[in-house]
PDB file of N, CA and C in Angstrom:
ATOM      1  N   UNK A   1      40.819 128.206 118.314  1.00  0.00           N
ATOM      2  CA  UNK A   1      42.042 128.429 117.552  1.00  0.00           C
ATOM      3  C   UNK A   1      42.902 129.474 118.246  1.00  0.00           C
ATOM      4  N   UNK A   2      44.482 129.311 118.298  1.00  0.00           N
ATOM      5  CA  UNK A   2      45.163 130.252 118.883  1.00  0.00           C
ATOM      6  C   UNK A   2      46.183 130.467 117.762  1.00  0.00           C
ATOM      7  N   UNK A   3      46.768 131.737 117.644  1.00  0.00           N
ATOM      8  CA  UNK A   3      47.415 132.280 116.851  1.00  0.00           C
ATOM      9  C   UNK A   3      48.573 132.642 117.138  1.00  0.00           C
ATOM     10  N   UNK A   4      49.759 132.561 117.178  1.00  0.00           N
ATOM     11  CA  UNK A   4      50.831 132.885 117.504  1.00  0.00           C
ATOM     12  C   UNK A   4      52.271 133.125 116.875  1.00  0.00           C
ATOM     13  N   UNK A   5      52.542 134.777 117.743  1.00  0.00           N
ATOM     14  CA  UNK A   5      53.691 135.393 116.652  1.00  0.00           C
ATOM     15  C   UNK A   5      55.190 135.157 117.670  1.00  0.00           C
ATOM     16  N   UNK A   6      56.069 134.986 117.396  1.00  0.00           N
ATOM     17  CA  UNK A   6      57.185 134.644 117.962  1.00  0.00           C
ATOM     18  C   UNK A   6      57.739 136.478 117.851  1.00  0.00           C
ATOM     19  N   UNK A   7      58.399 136.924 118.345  1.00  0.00           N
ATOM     20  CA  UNK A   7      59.340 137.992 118.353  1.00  0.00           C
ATOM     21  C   UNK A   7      60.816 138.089 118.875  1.00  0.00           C
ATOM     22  N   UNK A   8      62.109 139.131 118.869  1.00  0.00           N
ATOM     23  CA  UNK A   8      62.510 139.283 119.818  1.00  0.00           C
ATOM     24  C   UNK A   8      63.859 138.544 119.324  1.00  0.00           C
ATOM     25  N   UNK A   9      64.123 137.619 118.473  1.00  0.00           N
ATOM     26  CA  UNK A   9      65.475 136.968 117.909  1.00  0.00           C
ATOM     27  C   UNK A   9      66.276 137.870 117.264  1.00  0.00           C
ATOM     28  N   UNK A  10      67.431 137.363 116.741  1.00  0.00           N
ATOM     29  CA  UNK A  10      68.409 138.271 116.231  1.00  0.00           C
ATOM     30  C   UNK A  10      69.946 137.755 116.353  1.00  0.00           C
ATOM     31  N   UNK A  11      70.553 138.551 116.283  1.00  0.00           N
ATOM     32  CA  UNK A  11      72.213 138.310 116.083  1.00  0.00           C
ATOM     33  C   UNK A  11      73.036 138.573 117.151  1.00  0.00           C
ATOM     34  N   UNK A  12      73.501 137.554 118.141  1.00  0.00           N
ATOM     35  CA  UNK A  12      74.112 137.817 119.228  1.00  0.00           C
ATOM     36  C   UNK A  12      75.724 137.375 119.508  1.00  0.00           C
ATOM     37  N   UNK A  13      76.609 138.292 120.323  1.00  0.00           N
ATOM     38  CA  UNK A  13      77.991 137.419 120.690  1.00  0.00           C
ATOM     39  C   UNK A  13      77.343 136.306 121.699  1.00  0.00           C
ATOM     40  N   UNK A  14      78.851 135.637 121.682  1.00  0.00           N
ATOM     41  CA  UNK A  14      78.355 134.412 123.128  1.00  0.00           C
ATOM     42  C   UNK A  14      78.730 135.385 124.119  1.00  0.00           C
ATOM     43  N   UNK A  15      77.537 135.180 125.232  1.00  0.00           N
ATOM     44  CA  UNK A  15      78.037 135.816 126.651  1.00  0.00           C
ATOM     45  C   UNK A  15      76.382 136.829 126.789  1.00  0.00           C
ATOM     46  N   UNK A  16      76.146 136.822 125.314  1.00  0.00           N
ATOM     47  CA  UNK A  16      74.759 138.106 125.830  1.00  0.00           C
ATOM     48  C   UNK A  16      73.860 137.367 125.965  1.00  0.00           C
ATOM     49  N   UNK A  17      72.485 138.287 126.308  1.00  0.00           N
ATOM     50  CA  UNK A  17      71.587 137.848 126.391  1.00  0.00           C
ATOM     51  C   UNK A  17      70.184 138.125 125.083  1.00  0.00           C
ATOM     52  N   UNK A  18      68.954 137.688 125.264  1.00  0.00           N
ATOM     53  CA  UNK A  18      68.185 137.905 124.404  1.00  0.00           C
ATOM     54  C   UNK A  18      66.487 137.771 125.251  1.00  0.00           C
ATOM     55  N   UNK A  19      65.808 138.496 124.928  1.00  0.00           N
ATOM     56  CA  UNK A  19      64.367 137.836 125.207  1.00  0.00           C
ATOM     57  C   UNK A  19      63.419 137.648 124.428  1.00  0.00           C
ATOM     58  N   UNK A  20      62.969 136.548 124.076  1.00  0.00           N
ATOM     59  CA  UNK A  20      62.038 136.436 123.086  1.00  0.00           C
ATOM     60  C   UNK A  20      60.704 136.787 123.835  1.00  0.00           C
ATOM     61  N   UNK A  21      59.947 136.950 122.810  1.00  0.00           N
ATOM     62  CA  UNK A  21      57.960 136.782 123.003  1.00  0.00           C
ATOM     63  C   UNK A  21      57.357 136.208 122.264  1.00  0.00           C
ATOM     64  N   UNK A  22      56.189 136.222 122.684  1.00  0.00           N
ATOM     65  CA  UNK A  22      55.058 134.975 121.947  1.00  0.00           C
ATOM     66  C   UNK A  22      53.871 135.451 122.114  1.00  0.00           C
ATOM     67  N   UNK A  23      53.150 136.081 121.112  1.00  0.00           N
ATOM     68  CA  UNK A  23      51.819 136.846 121.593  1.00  0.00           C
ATOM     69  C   UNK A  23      51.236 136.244 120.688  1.00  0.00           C
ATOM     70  N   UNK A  24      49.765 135.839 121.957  1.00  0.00           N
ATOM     71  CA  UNK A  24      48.898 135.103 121.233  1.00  0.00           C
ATOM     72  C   UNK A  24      47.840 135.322 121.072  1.00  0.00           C
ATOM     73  N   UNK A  25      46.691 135.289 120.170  1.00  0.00           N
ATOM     74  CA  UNK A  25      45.038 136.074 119.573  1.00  0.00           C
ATOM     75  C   UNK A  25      44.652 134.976 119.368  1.00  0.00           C
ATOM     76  N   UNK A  26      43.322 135.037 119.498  1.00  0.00           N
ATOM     77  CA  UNK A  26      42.427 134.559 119.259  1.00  0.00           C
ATOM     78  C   UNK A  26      41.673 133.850 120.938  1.00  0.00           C
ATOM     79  N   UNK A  27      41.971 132.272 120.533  1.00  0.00           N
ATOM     80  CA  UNK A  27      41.103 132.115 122.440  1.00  0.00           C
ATOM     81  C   UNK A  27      42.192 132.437 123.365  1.00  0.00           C
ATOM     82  N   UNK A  28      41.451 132.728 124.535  1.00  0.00           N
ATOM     83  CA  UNK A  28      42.316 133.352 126.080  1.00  0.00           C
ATOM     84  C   UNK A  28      43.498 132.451 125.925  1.00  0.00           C
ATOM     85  N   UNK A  29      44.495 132.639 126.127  1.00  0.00           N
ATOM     86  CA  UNK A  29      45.893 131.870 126.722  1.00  0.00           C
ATOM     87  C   UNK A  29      45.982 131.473 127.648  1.00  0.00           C
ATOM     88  N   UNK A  30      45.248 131.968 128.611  1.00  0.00           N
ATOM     89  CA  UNK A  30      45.322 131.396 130.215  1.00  0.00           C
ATOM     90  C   UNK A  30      44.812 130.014 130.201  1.00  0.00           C
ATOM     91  N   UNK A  31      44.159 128.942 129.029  1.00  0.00           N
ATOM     92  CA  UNK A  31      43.531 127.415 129.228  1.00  0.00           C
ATOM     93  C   UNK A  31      45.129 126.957 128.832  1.00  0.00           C
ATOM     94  N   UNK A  32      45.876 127.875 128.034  1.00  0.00           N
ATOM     95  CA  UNK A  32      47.060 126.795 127.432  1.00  0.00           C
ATOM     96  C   UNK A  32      47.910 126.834 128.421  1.00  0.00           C
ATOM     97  N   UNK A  33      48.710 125.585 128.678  1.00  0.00           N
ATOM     98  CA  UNK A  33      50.288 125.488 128.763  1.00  0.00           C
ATOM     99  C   UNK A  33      51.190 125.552 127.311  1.00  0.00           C
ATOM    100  N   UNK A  34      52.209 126.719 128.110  1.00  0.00           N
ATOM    101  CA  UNK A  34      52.953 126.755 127.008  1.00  0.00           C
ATOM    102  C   UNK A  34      54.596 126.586 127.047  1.00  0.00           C
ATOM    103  N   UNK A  35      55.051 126.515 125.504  1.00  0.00           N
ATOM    104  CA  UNK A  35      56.499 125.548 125.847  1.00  0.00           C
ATOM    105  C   UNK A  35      57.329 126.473 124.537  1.00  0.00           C
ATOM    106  N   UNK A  36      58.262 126.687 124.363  1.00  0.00           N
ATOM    107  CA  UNK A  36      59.211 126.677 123.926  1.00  0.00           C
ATOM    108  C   UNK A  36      60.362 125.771 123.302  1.00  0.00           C
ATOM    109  N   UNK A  37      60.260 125.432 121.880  1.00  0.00           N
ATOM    110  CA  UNK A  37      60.810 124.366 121.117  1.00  0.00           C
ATOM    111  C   UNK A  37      62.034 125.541 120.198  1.00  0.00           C
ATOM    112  N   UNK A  38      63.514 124.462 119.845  1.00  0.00           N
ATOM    113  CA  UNK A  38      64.071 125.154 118.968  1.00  0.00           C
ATOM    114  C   UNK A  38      64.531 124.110 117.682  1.00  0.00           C
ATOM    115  N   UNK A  39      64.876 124.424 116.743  1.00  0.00           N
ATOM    116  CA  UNK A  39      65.314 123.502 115.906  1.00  0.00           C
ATOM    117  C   UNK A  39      66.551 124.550 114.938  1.00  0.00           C
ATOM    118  N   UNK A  40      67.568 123.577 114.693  1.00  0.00           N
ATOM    119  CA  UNK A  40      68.371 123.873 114.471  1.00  0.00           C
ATOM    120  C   UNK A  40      69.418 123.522 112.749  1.00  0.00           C
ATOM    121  N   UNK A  41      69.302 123.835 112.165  1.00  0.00           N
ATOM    122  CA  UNK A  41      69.845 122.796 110.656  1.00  0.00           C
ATOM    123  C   UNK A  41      70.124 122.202 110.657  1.00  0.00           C
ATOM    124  N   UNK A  42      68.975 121.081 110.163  1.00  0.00           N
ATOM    125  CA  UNK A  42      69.528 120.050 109.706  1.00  0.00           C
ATOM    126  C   UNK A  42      69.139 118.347 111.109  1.00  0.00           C
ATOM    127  N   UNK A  43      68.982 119.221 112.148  1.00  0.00           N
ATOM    128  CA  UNK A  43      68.766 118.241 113.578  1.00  0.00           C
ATOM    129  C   UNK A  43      67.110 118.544 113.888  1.00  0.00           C
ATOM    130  N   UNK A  44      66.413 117.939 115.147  1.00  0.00           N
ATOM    131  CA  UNK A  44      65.206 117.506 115.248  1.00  0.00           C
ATOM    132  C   UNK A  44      64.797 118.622 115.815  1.00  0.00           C
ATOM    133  N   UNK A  45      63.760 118.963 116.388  1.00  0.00           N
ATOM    134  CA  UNK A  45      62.726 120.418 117.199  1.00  0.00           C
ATOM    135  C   UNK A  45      63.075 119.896 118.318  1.00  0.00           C
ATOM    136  N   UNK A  46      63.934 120.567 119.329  1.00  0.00           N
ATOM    137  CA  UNK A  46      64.105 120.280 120.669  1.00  0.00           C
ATOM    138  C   UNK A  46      63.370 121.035 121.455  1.00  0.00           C
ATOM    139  N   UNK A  47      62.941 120.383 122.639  1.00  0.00           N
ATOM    140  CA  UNK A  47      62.532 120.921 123.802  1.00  0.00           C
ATOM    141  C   UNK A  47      63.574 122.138 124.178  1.00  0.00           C
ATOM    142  N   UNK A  48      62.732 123.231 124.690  1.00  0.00           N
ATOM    143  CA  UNK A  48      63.405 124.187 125.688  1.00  0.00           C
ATOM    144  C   UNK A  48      62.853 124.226 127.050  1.00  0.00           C
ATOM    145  N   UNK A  49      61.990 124.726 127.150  1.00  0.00           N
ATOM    146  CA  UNK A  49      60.776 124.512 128.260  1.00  0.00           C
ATOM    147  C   UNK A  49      59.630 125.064 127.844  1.00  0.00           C
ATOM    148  N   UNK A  50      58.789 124.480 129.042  1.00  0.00           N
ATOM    149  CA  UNK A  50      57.556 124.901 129.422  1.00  0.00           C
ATOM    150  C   UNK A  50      57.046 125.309 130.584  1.00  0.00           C
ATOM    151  N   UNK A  51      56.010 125.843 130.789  1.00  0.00           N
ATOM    152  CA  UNK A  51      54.821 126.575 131.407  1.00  0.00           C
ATOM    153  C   UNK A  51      53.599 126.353 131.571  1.00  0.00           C
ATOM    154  N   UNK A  52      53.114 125.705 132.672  1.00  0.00           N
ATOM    155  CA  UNK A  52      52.165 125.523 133.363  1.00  0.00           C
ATOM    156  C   UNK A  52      50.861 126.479 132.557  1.00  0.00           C
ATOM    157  N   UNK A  53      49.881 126.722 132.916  1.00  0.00           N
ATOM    158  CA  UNK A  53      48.766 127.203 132.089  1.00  0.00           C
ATOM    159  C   UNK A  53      48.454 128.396 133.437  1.00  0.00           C
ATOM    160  N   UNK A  54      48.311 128.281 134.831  1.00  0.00           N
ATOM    161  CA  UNK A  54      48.566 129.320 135.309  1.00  0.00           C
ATOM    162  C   UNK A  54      50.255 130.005 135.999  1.00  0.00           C
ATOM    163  N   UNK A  55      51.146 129.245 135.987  1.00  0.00           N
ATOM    164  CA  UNK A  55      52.158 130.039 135.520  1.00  0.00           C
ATOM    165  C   UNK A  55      52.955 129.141 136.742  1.00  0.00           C
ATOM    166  N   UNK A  56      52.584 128.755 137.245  1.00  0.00           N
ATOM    167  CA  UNK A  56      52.872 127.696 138.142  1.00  0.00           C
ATOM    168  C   UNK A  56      54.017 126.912 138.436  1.00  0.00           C
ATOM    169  N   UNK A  57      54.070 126.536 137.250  1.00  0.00           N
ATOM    170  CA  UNK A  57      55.297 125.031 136.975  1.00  0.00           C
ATOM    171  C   UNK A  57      56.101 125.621 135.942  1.00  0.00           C
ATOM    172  N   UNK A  58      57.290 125.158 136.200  1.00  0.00           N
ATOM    173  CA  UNK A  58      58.431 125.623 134.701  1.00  0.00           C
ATOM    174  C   UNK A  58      59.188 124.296 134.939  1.00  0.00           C
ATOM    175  N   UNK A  59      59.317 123.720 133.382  1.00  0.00           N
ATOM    176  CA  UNK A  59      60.544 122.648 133.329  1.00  0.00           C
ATOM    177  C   UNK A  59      61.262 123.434 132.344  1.00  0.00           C
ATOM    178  N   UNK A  60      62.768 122.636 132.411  1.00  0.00           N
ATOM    179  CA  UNK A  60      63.652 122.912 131.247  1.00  0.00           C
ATOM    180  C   UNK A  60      64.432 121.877 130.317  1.00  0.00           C
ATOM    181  N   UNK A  61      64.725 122.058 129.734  1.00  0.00           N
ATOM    182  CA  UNK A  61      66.192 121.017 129.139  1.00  0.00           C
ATOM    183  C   UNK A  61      67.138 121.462 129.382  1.00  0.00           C
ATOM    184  N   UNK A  62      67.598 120.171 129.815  1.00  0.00           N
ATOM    185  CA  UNK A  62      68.962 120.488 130.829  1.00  0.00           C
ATOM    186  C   UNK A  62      70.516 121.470 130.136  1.00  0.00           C
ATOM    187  N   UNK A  63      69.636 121.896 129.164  1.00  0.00           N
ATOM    188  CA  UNK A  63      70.449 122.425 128.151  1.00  0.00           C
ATOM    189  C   UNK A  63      70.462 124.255 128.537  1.00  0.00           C
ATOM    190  N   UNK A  64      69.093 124.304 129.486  1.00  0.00           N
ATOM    191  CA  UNK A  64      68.790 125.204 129.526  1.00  0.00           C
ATOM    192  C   UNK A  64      68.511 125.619 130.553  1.00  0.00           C
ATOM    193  N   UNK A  65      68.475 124.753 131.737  1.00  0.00           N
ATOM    194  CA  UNK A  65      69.055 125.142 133.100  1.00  0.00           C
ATOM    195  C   UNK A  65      69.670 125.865 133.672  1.00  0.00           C
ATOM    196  N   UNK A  66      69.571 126.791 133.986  1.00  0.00           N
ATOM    197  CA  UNK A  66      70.273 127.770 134.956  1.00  0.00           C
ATOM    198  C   UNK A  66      70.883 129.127 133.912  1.00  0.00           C
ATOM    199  N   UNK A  67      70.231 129.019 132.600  1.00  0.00           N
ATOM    200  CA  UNK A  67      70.508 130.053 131.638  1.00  0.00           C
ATOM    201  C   UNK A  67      69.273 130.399 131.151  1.00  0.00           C
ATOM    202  N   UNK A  68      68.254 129.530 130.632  1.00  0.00           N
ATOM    203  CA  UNK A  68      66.755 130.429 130.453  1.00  0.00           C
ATOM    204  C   UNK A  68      66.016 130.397 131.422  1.00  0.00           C
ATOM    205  N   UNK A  69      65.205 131.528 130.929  1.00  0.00           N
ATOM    206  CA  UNK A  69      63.771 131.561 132.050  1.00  0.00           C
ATOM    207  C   UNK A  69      62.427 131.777 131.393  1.00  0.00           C
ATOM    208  N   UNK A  70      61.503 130.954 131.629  1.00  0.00           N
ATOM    209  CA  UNK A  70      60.504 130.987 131.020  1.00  0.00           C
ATOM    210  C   UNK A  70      59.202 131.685 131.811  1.00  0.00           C
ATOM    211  N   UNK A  71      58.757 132.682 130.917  1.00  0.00           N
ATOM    212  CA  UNK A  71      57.510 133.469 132.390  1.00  0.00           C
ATOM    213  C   UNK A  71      56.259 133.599 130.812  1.00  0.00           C
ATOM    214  N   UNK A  72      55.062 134.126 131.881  1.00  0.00           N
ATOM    215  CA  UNK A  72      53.799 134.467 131.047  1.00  0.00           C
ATOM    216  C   UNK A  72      53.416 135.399 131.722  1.00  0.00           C
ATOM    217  N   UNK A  73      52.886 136.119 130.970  1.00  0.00           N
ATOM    218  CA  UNK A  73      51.764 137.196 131.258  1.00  0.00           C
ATOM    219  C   UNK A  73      50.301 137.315 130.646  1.00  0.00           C
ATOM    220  N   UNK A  74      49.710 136.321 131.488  1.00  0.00           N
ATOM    221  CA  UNK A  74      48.179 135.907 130.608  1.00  0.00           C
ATOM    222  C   UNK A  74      47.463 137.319 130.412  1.00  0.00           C
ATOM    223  N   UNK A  75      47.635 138.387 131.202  1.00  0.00           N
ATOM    224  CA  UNK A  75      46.580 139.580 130.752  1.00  0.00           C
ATOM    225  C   UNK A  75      47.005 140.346 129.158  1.00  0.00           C
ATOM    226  N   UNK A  76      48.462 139.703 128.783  1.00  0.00           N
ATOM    227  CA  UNK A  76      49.121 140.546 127.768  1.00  0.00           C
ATOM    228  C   UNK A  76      48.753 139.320 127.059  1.00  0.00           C
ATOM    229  N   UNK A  77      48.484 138.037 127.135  1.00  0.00           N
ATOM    230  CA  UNK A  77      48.269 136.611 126.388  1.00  0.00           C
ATOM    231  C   UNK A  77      49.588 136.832 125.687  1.00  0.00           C
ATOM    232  N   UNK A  78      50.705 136.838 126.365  1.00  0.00           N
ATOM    233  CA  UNK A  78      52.232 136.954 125.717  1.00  0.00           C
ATOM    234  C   UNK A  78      52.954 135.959 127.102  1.00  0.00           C
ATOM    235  N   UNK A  79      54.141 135.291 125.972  1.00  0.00           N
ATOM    236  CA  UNK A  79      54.821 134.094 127.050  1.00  0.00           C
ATOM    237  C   UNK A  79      56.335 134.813 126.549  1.00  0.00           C
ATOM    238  N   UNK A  80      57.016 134.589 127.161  1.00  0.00           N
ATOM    239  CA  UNK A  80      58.682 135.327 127.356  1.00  0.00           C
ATOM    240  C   UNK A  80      59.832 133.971 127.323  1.00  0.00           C
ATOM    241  N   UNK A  81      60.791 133.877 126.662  1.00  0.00           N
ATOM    242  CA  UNK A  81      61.792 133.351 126.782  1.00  0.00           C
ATOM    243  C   UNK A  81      63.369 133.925 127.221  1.00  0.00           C
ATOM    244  N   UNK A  82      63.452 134.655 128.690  1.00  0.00           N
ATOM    245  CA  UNK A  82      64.582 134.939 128.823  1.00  0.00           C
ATOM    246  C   UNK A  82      65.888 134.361 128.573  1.00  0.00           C
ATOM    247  N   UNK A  83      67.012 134.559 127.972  1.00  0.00           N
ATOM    248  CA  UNK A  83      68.167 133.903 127.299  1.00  0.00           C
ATOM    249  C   UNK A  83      69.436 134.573 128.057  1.00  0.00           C
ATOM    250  N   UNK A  84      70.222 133.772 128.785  1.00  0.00           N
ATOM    251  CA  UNK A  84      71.124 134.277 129.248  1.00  0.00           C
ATOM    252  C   UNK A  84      72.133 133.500 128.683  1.00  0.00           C
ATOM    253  N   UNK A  85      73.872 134.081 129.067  1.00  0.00           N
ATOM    254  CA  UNK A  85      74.600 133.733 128.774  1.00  0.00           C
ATOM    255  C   UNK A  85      74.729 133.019 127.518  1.00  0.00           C
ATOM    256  N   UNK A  86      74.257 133.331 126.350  1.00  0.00           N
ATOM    257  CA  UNK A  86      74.033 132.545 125.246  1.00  0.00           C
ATOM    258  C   UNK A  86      75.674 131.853 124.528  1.00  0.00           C
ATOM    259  N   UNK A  87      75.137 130.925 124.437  1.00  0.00           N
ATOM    260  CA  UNK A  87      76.409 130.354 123.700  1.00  0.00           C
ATOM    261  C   UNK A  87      76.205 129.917 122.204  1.00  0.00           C
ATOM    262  N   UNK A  88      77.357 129.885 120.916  1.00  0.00           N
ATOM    263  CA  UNK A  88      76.996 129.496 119.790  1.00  0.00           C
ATOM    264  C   UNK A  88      75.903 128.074 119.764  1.00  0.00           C
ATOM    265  N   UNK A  89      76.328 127.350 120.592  1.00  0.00           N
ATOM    266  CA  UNK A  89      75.038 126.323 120.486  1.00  0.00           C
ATOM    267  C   UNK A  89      74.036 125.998 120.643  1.00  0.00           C
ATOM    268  N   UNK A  90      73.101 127.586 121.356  1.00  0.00           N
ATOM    269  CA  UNK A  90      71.899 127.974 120.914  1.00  0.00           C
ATOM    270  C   UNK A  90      71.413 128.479 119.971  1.00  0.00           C
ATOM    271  N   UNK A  91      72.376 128.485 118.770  1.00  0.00           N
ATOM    272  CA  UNK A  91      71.896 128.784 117.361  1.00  0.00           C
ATOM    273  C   UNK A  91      71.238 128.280 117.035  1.00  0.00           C
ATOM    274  N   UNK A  92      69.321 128.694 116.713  1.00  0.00           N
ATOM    275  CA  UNK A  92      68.566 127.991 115.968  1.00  0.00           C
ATOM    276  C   UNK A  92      67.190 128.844 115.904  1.00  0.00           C
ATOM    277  N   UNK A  93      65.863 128.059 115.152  1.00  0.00           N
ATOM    278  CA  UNK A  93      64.850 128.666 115.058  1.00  0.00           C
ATOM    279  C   UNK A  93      64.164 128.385 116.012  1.00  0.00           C
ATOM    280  N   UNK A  94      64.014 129.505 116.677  1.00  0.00           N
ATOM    281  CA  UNK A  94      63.195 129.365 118.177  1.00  0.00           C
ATOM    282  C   UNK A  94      61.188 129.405 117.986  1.00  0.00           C
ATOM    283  N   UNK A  95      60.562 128.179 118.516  1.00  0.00           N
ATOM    284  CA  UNK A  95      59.258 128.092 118.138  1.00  0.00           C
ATOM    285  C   UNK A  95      58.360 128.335 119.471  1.00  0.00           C
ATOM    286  N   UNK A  96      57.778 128.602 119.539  1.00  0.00           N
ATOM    287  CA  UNK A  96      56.405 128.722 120.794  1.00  0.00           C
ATOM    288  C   UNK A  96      55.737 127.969 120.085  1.00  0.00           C
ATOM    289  N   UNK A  97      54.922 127.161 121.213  1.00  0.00           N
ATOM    290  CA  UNK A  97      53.454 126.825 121.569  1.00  0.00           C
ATOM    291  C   UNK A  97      52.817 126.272 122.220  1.00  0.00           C
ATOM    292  N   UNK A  98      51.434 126.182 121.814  1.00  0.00           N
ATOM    293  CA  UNK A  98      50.512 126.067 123.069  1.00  0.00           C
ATOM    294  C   UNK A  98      49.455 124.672 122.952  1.00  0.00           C
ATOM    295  N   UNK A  99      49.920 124.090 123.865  1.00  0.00           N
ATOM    296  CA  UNK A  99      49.362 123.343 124.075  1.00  0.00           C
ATOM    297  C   UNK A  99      48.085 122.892 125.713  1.00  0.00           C
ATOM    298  N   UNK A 100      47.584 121.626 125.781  1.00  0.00           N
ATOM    299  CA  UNK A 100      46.718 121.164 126.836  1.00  0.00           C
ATOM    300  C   UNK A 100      47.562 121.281 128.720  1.00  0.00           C
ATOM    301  N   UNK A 101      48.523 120.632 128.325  1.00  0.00           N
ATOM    302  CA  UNK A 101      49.904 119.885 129.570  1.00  0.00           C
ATOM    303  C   UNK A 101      50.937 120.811 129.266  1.00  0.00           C
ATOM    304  N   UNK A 102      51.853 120.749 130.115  1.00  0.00           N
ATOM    305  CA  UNK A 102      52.892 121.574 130.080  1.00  0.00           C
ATOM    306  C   UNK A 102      54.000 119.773 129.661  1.00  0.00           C
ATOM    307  N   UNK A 103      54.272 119.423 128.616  1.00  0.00           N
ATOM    308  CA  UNK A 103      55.026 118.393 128.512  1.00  0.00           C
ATOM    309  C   UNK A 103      56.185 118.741 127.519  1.00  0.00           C
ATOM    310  N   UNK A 104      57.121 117.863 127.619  1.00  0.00           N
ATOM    311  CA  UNK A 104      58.320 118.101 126.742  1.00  0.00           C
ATOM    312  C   UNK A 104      58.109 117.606 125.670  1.00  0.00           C
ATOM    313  N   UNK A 105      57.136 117.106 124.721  1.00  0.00           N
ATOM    314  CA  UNK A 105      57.306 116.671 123.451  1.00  0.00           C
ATOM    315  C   UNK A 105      56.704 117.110 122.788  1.00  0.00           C
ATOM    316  N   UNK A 106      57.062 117.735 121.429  1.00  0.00           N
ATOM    317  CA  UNK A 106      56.470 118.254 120.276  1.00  0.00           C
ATOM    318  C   UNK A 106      55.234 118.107 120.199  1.00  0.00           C
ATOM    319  N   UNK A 107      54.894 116.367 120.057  1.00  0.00           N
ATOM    320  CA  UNK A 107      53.629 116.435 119.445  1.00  0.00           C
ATOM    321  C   UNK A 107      52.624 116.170 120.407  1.00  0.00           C
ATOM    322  N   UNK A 108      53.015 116.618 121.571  1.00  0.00           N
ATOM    323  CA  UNK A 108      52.052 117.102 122.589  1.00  0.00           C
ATOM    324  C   UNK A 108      50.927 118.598 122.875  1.00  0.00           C
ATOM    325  N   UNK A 109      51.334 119.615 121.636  1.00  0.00           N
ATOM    326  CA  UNK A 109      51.202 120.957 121.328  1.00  0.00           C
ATOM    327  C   UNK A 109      50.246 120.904 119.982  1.00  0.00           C
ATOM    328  N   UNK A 110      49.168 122.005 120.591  1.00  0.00           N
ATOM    329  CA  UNK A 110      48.054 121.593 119.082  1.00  0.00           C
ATOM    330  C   UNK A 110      48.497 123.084 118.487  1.00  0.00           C
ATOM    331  N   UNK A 111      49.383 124.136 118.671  1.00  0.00           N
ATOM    332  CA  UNK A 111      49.751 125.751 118.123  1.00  0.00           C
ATOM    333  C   UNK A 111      51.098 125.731 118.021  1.00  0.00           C
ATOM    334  N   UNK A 112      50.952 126.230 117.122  1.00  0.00           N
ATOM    335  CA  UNK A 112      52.801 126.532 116.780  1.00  0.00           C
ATOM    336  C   UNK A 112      52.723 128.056 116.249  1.00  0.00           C
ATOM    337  N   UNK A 113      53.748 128.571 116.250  1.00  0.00           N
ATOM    338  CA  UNK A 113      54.042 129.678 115.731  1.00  0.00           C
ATOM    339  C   UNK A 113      55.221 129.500 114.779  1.00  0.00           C
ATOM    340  N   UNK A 114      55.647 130.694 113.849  1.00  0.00           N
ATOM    341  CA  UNK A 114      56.436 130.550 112.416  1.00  0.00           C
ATOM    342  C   UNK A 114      57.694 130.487 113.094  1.00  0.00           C
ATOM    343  N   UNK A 115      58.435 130.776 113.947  1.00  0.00           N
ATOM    344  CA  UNK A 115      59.711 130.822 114.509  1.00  0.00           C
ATOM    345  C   UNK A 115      60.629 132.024 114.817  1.00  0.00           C
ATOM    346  N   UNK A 116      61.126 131.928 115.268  1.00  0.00           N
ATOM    347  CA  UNK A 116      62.382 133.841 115.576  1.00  0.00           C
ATOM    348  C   UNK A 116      63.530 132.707 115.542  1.00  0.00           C
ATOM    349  N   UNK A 117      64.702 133.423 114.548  1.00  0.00           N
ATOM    350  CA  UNK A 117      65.751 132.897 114.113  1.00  0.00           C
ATOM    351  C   UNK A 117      67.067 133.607 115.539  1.00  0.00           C
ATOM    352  N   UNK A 118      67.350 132.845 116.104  1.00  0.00           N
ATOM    353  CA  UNK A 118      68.730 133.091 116.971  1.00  0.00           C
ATOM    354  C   UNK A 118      69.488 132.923 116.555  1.00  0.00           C
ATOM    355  N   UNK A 119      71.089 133.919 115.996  1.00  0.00           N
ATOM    356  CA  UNK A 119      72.362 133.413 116.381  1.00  0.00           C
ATOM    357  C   UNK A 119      72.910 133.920 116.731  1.00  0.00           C
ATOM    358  N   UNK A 120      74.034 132.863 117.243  1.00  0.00           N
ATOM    359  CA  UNK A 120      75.214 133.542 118.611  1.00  0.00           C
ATOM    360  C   UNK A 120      76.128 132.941 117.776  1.00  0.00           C
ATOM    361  N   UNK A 121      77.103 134.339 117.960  1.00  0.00           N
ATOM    362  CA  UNK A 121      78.540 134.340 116.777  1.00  0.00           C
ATOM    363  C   UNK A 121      79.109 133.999 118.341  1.00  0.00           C
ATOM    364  N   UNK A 122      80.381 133.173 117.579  1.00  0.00           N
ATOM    365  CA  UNK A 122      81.907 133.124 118.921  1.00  0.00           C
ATOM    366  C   UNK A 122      82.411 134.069 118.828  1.00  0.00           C
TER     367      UNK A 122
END
């Protein structure tokens, strides 16, 4: 079983930045790949990216290309969502978790965490 707390959201203009975390207890983090999902009112849990299980591989959604960055630090068993240039249409509830594969789909992930709420005012 892995346990996981999201941190690090909050109330932003467009143009800043933000970094989330994801600290996780219970078994080691270093077996998971982990990913970053957001969902937004009212629309589906989108992909953000993911992370390889040793730290290896990063994909994104193309949404999120060249503005997030996704890193881990298995000795802290904490995963990071750097947020740049944020724009209002990253408004949403930002989710971690951990799954087997580093893949883009939800129900590819056996951990979730409760969420960190983002918004970016215009």
């Amino acid at each position: 079983q892995v346990q996981l707390v999201e941190s690090g959201g909050g109330l932003v203009q467009a143009g800043d930045s933000l970094r989330l975390s994801c600290a996780a207890s219970g078994r080691a983090l270093p077996v998971y790949a982990m990913a970053w999902f957001r969902q937004a009112p009212g629309k589906e849990r989108d992909f953000v990216a993911t992370i390889s299980a040793n730290g290896g591989g990063t994909w994104y959604a193309d949404s999120a290309k060249g503005r997030f960055t996704i890193s881990r630090d298995n000795g802290k068993n904490t995963v990071y969502l750097q947020m740049n240039s944020l724009k209002p249409e990253d408004t949403a509830v930002y989710f971690c978790a951990a799954g087997p594969r580093a893949l883009m789909r939800a129900s590819e992930y056996d951990y979730w965490g409760q969420g960190t709420q983002v918004t970016v005012s215009s």
